[in-house]
Protein backbone atom coordinates (compact mmCIF):
# COMPACT_ATOMS: atom_id res chain seq x y z
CA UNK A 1 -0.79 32.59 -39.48
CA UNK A 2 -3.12 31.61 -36.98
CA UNK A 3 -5.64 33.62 -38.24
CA UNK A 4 -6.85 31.34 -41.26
CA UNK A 5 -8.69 28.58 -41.05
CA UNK A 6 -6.76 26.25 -41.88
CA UNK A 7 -4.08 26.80 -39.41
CA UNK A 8 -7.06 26.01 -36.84
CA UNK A 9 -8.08 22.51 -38.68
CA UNK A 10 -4.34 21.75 -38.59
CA UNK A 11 -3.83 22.68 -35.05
CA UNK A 12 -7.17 20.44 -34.42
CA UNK A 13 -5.05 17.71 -36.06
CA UNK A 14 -1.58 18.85 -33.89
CA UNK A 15 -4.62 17.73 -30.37
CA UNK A 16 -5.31 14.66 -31.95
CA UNK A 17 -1.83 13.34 -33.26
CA UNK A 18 0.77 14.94 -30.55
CA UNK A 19 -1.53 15.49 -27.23
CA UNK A 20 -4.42 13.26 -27.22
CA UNK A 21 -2.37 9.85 -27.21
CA UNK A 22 -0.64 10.69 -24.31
CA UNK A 23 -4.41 10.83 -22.38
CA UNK A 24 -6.56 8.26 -24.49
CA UNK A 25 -5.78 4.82 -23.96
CA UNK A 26 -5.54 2.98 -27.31
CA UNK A 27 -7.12 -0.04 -25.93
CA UNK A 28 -7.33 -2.00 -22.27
CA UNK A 29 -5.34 -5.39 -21.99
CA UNK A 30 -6.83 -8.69 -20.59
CA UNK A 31 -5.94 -7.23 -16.85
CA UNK A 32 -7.55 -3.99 -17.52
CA UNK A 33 -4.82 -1.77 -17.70
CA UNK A 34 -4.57 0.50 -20.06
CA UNK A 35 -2.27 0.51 -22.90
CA UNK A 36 -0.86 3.86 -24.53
CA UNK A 37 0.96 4.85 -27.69
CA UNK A 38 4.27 4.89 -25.96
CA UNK A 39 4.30 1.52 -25.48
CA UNK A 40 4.85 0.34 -28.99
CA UNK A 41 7.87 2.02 -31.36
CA UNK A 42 6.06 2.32 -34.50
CA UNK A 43 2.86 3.59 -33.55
CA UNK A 44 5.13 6.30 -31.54
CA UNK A 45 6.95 6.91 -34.43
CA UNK A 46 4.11 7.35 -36.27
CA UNK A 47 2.31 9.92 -33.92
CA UNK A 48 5.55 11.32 -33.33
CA UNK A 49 5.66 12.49 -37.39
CA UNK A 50 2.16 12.97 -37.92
CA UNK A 51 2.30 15.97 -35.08
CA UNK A 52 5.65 16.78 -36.86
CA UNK A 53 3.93 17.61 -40.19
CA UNK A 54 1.27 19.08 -38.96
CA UNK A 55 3.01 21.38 -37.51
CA UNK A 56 5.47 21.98 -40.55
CA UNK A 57 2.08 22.77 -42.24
CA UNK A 58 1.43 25.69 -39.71
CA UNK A 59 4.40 27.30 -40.19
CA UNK A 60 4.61 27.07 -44.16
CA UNK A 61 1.55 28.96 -44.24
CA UNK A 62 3.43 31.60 -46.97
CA UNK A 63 3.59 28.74 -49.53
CA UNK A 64 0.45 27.03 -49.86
CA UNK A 65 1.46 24.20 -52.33
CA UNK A 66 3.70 23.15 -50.07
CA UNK A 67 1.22 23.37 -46.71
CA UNK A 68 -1.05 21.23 -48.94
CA UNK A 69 1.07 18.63 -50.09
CA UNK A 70 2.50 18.52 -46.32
CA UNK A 71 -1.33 17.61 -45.57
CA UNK A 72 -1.62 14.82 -47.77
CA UNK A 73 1.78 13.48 -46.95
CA UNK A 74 0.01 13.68 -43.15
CA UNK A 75 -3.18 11.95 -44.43
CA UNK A 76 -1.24 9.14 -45.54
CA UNK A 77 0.60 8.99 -42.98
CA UNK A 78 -2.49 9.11 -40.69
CA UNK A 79 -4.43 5.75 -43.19
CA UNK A 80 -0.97 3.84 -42.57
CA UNK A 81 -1.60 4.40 -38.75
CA UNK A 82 -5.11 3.43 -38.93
CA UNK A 83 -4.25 0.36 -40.88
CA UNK A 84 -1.70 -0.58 -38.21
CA UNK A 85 -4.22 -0.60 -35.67
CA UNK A 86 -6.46 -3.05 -37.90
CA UNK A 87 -3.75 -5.31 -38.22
CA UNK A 88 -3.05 -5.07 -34.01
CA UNK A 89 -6.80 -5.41 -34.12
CA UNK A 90 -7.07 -9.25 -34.26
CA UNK A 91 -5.00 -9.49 -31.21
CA UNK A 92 -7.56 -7.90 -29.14
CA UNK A 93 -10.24 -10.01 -28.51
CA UNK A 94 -14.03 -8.55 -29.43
CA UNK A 95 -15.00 -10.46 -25.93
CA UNK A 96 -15.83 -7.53 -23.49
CA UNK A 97 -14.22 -10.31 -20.50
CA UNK A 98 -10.62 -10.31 -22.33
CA UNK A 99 -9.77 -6.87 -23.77
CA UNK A 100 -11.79 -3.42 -24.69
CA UNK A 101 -10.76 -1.03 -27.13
CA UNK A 102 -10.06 2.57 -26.18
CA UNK A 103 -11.05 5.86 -27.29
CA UNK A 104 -7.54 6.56 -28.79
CA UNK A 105 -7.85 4.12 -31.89
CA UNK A 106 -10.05 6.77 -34.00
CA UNK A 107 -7.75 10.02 -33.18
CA UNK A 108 -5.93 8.88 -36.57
CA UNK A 109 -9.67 9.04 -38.20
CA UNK A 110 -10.24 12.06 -36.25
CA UNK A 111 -6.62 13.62 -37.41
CA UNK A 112 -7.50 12.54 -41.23
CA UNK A 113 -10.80 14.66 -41.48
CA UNK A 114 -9.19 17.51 -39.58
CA UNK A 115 -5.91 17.40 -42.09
CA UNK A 116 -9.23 16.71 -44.82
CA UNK A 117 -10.47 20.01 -43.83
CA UNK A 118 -7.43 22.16 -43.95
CA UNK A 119 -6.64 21.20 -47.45
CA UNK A 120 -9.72 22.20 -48.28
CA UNK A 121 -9.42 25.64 -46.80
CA UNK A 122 -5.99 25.97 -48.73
CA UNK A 123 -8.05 25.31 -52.06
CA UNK A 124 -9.92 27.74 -51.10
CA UNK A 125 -7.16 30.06 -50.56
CA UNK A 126 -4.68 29.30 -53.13
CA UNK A 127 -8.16 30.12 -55.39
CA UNK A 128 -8.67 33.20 -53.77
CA UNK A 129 -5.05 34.11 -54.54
CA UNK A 130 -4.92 33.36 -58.51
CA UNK A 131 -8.18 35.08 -58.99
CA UNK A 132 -6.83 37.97 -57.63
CA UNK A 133 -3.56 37.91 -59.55
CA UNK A 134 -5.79 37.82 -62.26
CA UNK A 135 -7.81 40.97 -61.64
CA UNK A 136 -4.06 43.19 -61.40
CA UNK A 137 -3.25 42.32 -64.81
């Protein structure tokens, strides 16, 4: 439902994983041009899934253990992306002259407090839930 909270953090994370790459240069090669997600297989892949699970976790929103655990499998998924770019990192050169680094190399950071967020709010919820079984009994 988009209604909860949650499904707006994960949505939040659906902009950064699955929309924002396509307009946010990762970084800018020696000539200047920019380079995007599309042109390298596993960090498409990776984007690719991480929008993918995100929105599995949207529509799952009846079963809440599983919306959660498809958040952590996304924040994972989201620190092995990040940790990609550090390794493509010492390729780029920290000289401003040779290469600059784009906007689009914290969307994963961005995605993993968003994804952070909505498994918070399912806490929340799954709490809410139990306590109320609780008070039928």
């Amino acid at each position: 439902m988009l209604q909860r909270i949650q499904s707006l953090h994960l949505l939040g994370a659906i902009l950064c994983s699955g929309i924002l790459p396509f307009f946010l240069p990762l970084w800018f090669d020696e000539n200047g041009f920019p380079f995007y997600f599309q042109g390298d297989l596993p960090i498409s892949i990776l984007f690719g899934f991480s929008a993918l699970l995100s929105i599995l976790a949207i529509i799952s929103y009846r079963k809440r253990q599983h919306q959660f655990v498809l958040c952590r499998l996304n924040i994972i998924l989201n620190v092995i992306l990040l940790l990609l770019f550090v390794l493509y990192a010492p390729k780029l050169s920290g000289d401003p002259y040779v290469s600059k680094k784009g906007i689009g190399l914290v969307l994963p950071l961005l995605s993993i407090v968003f994804l952070a967020l909505a498994n918070i709010a399912i806490q929340k919820d799954e709490k809410l839930v139990k306590s109320s079984g609780r008070l039928r009994k």
